[in-house]
Protein backbone atom coordinates (compact mmCIF):
# COMPACT_ATOMS: atom_id res chain seq x y z
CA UNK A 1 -68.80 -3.24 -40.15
CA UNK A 2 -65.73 -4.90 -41.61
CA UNK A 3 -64.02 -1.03 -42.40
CA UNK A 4 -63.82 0.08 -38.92
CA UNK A 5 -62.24 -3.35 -37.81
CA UNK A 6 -59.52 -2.80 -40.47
CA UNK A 7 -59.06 0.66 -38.93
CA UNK A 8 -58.68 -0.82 -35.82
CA UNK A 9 -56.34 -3.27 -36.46
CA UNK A 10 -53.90 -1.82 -38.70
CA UNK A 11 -52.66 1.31 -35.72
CA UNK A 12 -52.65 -1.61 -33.19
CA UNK A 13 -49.95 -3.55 -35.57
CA UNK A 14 -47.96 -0.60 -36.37
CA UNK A 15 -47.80 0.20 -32.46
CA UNK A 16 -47.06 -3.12 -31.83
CA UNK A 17 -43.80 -3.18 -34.33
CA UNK A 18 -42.58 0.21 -33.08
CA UNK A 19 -43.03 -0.40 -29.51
CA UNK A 20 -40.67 -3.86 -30.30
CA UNK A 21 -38.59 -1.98 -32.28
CA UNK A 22 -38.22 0.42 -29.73
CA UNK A 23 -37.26 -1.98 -26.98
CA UNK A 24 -34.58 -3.79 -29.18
CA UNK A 25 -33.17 -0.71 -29.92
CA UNK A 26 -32.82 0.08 -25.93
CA UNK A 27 -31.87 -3.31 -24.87
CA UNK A 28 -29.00 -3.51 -27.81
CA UNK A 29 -27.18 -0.32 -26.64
CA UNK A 30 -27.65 -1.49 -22.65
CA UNK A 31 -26.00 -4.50 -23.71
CA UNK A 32 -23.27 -2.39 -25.95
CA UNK A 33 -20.75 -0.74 -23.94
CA UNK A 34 -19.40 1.16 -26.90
CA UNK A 35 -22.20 2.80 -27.88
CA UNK A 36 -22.75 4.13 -24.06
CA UNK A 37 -19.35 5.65 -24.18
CA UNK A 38 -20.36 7.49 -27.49
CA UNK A 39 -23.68 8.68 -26.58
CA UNK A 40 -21.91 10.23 -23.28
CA UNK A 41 -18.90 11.40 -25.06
CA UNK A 42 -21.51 13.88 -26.91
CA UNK A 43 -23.54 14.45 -24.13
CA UNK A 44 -19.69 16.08 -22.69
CA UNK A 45 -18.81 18.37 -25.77
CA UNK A 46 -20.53 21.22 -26.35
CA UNK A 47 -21.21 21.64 -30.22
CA UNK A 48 -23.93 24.17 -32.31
CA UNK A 49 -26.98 21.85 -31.12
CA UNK A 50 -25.48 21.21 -27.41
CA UNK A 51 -24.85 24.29 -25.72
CA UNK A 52 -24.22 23.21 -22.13
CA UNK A 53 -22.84 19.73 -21.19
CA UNK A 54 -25.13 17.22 -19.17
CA UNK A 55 -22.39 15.70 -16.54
CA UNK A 56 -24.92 13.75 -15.06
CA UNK A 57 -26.95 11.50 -17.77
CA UNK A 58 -22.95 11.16 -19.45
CA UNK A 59 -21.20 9.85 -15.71
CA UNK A 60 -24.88 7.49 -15.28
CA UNK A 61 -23.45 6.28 -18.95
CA UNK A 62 -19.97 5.86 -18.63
CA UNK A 63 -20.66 3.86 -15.20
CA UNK A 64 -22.83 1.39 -17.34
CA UNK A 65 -20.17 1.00 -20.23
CA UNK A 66 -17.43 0.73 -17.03
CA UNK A 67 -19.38 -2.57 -15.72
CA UNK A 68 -20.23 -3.83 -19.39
CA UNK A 69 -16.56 -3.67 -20.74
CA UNK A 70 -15.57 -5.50 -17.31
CA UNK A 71 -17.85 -8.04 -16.97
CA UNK A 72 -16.35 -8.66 -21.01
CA UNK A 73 -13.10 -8.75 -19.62
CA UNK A 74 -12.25 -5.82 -21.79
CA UNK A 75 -9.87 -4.39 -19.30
CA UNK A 76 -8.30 -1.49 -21.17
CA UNK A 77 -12.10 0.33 -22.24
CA UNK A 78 -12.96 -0.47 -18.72
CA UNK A 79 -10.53 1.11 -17.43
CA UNK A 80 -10.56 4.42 -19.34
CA UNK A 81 -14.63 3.87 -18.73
CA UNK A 82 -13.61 3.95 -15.14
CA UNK A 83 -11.82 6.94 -15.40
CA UNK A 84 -14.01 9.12 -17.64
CA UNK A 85 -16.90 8.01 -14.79
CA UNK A 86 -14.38 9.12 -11.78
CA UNK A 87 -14.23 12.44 -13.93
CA UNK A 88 -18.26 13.23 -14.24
CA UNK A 89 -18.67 12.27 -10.63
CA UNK A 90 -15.96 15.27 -9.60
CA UNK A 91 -17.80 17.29 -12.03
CA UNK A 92 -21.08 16.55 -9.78
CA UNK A 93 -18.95 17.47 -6.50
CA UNK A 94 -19.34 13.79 -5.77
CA UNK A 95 -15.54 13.16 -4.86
CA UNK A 96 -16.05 9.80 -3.01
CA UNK A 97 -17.73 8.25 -6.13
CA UNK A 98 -15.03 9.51 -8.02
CA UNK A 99 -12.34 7.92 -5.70
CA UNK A 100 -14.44 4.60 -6.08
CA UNK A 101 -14.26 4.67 -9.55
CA UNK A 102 -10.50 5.63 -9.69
CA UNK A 103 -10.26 2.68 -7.54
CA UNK A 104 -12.19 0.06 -10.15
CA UNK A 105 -9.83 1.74 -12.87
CA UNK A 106 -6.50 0.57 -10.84
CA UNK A 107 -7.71 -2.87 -10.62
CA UNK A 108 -8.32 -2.65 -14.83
CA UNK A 109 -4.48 -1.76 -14.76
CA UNK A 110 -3.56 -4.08 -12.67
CA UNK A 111 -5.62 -6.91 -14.68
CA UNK A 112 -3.24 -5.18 -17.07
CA UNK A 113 -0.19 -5.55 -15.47
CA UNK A 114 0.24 -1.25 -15.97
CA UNK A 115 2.23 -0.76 -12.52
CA UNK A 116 2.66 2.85 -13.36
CA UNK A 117 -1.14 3.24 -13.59
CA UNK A 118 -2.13 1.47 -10.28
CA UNK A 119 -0.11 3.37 -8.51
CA UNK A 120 -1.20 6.65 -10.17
CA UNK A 121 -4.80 5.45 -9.72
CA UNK A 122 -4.62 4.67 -6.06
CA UNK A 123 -3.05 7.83 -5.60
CA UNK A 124 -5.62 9.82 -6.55
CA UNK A 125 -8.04 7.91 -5.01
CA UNK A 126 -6.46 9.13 -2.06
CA UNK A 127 -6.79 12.60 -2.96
CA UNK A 128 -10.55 11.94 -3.59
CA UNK A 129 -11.04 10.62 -0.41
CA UNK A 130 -8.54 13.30 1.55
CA UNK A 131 -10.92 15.85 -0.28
CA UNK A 132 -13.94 14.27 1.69
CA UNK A 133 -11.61 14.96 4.73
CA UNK A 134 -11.56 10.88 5.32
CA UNK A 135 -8.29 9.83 6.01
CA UNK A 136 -8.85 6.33 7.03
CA UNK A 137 -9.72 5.52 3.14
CA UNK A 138 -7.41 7.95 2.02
CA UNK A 139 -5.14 5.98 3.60
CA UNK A 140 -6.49 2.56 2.87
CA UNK A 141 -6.24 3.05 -0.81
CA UNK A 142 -2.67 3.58 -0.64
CA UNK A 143 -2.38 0.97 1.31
CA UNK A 144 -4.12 -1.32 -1.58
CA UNK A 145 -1.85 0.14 -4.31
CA UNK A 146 0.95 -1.35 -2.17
CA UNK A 147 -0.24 -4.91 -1.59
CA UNK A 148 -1.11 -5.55 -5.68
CA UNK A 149 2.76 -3.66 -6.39
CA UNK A 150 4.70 -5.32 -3.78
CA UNK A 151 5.84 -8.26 -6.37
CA UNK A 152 5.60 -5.89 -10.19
CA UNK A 153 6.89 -2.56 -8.38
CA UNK A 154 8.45 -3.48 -5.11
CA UNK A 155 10.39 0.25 -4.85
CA UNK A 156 6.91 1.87 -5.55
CA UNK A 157 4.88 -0.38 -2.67
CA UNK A 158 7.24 0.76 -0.37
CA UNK A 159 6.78 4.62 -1.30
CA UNK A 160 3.16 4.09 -0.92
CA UNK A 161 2.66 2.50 2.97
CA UNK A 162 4.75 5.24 3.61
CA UNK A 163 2.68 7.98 2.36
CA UNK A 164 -0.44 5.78 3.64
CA UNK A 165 1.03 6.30 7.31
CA UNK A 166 1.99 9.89 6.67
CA UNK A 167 -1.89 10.11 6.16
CA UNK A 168 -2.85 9.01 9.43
CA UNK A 169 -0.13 9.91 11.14
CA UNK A 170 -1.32 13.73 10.21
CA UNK A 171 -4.83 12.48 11.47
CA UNK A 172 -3.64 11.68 14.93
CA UNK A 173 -4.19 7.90 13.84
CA UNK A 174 -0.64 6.19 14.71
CA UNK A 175 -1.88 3.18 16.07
CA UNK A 176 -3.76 2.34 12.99
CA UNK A 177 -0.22 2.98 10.90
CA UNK A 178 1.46 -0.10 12.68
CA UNK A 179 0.81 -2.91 10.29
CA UNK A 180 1.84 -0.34 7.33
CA UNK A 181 4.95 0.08 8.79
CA UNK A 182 5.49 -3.41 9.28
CA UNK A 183 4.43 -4.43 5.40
CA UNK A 184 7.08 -1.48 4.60
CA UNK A 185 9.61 -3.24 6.19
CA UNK A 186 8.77 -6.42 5.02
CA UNK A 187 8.80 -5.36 1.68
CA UNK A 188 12.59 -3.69 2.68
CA UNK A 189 13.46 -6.84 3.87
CA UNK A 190 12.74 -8.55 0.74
CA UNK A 191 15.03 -5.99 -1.40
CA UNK A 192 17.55 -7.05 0.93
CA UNK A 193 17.58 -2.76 1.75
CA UNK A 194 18.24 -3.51 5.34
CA UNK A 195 19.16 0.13 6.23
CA UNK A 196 15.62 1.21 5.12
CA UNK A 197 14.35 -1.52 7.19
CA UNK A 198 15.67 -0.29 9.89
CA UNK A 199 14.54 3.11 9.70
CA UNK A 200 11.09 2.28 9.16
CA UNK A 201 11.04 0.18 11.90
CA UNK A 202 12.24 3.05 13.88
CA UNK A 203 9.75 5.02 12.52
CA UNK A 204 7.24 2.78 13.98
CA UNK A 205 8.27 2.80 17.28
CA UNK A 206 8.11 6.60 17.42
CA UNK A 207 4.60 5.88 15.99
CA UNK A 208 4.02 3.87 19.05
CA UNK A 209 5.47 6.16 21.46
CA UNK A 210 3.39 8.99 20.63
CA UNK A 211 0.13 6.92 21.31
CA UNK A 212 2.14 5.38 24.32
CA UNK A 213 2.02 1.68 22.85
CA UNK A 214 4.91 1.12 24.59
CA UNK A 215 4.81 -2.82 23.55
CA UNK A 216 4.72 -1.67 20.20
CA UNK A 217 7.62 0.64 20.34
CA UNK A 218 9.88 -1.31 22.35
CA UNK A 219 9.29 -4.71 19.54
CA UNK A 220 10.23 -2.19 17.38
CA UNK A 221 13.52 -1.29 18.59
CA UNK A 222 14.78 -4.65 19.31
CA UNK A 223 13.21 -5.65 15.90
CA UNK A 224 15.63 -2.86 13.75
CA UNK A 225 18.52 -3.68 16.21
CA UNK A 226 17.91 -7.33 14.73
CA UNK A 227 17.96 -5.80 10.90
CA UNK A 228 21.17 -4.63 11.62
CA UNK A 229 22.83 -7.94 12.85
CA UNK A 230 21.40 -9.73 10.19
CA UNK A 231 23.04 -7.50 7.52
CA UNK A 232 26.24 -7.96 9.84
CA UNK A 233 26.52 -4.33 10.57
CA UNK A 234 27.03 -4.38 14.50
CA UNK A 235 28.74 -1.18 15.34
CA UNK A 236 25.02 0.46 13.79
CA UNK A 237 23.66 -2.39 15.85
CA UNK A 238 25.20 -1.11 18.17
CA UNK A 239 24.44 2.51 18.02
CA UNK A 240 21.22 1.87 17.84
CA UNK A 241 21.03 0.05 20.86
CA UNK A 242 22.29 2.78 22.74
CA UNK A 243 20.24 4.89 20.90
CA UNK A 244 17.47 3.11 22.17
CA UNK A 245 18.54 2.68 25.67
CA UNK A 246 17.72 6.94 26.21
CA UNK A 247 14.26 5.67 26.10
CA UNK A 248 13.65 4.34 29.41
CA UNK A 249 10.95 1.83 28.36
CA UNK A 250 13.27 0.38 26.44
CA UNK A 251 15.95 -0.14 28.80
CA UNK A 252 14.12 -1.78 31.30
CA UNK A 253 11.94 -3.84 29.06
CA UNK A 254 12.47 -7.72 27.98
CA UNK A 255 13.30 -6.61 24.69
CA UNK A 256 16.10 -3.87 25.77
CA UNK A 257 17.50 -6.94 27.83
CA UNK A 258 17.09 -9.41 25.07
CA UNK A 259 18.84 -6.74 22.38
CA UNK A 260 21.80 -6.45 25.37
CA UNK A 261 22.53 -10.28 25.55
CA UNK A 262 22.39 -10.40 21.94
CA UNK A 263 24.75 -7.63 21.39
CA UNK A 264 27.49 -9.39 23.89
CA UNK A 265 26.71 -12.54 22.38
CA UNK A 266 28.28 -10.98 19.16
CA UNK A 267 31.04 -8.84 21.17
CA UNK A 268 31.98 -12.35 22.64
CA UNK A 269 31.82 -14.01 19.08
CA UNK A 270 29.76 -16.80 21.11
CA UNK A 271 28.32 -18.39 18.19
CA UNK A 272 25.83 -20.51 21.05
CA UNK A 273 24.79 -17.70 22.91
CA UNK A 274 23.55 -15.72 19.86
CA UNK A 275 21.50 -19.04 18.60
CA UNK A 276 20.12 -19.24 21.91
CA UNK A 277 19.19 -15.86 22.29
CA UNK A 278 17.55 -15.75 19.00
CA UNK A 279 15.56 -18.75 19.59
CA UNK A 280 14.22 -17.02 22.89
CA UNK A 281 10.18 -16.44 23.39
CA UNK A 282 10.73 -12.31 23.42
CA UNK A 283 12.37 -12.96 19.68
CA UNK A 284 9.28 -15.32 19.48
CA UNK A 285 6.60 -12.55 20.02
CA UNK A 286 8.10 -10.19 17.24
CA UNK A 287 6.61 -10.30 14.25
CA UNK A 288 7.09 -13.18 11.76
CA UNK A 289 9.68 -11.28 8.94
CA UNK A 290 12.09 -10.72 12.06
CA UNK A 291 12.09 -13.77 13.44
CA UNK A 292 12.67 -15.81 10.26
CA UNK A 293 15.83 -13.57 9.96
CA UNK A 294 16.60 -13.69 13.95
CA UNK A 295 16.63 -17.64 13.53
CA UNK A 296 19.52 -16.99 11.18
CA UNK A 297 21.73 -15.56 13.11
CA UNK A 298 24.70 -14.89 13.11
CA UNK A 299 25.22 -14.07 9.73
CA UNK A 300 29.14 -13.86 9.30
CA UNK A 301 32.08 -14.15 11.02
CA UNK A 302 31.71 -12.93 14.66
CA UNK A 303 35.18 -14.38 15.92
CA UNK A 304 36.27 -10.86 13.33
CA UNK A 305 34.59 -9.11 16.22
CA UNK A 306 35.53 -10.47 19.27
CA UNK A 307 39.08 -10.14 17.57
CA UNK A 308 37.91 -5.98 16.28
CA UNK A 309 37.20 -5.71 20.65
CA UNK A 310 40.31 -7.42 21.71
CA UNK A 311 42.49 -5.18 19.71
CA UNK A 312 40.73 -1.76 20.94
CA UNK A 313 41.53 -2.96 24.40
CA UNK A 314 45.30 -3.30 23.25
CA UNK A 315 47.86 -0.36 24.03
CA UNK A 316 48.66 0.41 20.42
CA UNK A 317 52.18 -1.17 19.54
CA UNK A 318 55.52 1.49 19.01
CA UNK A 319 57.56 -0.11 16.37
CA UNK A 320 60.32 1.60 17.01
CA UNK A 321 60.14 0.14 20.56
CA UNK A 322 62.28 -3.17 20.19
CA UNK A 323 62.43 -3.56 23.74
């Protein structure tokens, strides 16, 4: 009687022990993010004993070590965890996961402080997304990149609004390409690259006039006419006013009316009609980067101008004329 209880003890112990075992084992690499990453490294190289590669089991890994090593604050293994997981998911054909990921592996770099590798992270997002023929995201992520650059890698932000309205722009999407073009020239603004400003602020209105915003397109206009003042460059004010003026929206809009007091304000070198213009409610209505630098104005000396008119009016003088 006492034998068979022995018997029947002793396999239930062992059990016991290896089923314990068995779970510490399991719960100790769950909680250990290195020891993911190695088990799917092998499960990715072929070797004598592994003749094909298992894609799936190793991206279902790497996405576990990803979270682990982030929630540890180990940015740098996330990151590369992140990247390895963006990899197995295009190796499933899975290209939106993969743009995720490449998106969780630019904020790692920019935890960081890697400018380089949030940009080249975003990017090919982007080109994840593109390849599920979404452009709105595609477009989006580029438009992240920009916003966590604009202060480490202001030249970079810029480069990337651009290409995010180039995206959507090629989808037929202007209208949704507005506020890019706006943070572009903000960012512009900031470099003190008024120029570029300018141009991208063009760029918007023609944005706007192909979806026939016309509001849009004609704040735009008097907004880069503005850029130009500010940097004290008024004969490409000026061209650009009558640049502007071809479009007939413009020219018989409040803005085309505002921009043509404003330039003979500064042909006049009245010093109160340009403050008083510039404090006016269609300045008022532009957006908030143009009129902090509208409420500046003017910037130099505009007497130099009124002076620059006065003598283009003048017959030129014939010094040997002493009469």
């Amino acid at each position: 009687h006492r034998g068979p209880c022995k018997c029947g003890t002793k396999p239930d112990s062992q059990i016991d022990r290896r089923s314990k075992k068995g779970t510490h084992s399991t719960s100790a690499m769950g909680s250990d993010p290195e020891k993911l990453i190695s088990k799917a490294d092998k499960l990715t190289k072929l070797s004598f004993t592994r003749w094909s590669i298992d894609w799936k089991s190793a991206t279902g890994l790497y996405e576990q070590a990803a979270n682990g090593f982030r929630l540890a604050k180990s940015y740098e293994k996330a990151k590369e965890a992140f990247e390895k997981a963006s990899k197995g998911q295009e190796m499933l054909s899975s290209p939106w996961d993969a743009a995720k990921h490449m998106e969780s592996a630019a904020t790692m770099a920019k935890e960081l402080g890697n400018w380089k590798e949030v940009a080249d992270f975003y990017r090919r997002a982007s080109e994840l997304y593109n390849e599920c023929g979404r452009a709105q995201p595609a477009s989006d992520a580029l438009g992240k990149g920009a916003r966590v650059l604009e202060d480490g890698a202001p030249d970079v932000a810029v480069q990337l609004y651009t290409e995010a309205c180039a995206i959507l722009e090629e989808d037929g999407k202007e209208q949704m390409a507005f506020d890019l073009y706006r943070d572009a020239a903000r960012v512009y603004l900031k470099l003190e690259k008024y120029e570029d400003a300018a141009a991208i602020l063009i760029s918007l209105a023609l944005a706007a006039d192909k979806c026939s915003a016309t509001h849009s397109q004609c704040k735009a206009y008097l907004s880069a006419i503005i850029v130009y003042l500010y940097s004290h460059d008024f004969k490409q004010a000026e061209k650009c006013y009558n640049d502007c003026c071809q479009v007939e929206v413009f020219l018989n809009s409040d803005q085309g009316r505002c921009a043509g007091k404003l330039l003979s304000a500064y042909a006049d070198g009245n010093v109160e009609d340009i403050k008083r213009v510039s404090q006016s409610s269609t300045v008022s209505n532009l957006d908030h980067t143009i009129i902090k630098i509208a409420r500046k104005l003017p910037t130099g000396d505009v007497s130099a101008l009124k002076n620059e008119a006065m003598k283009d009016n003048e017959d030129p003088l014939d010094e040997d004329d002493l009469t």
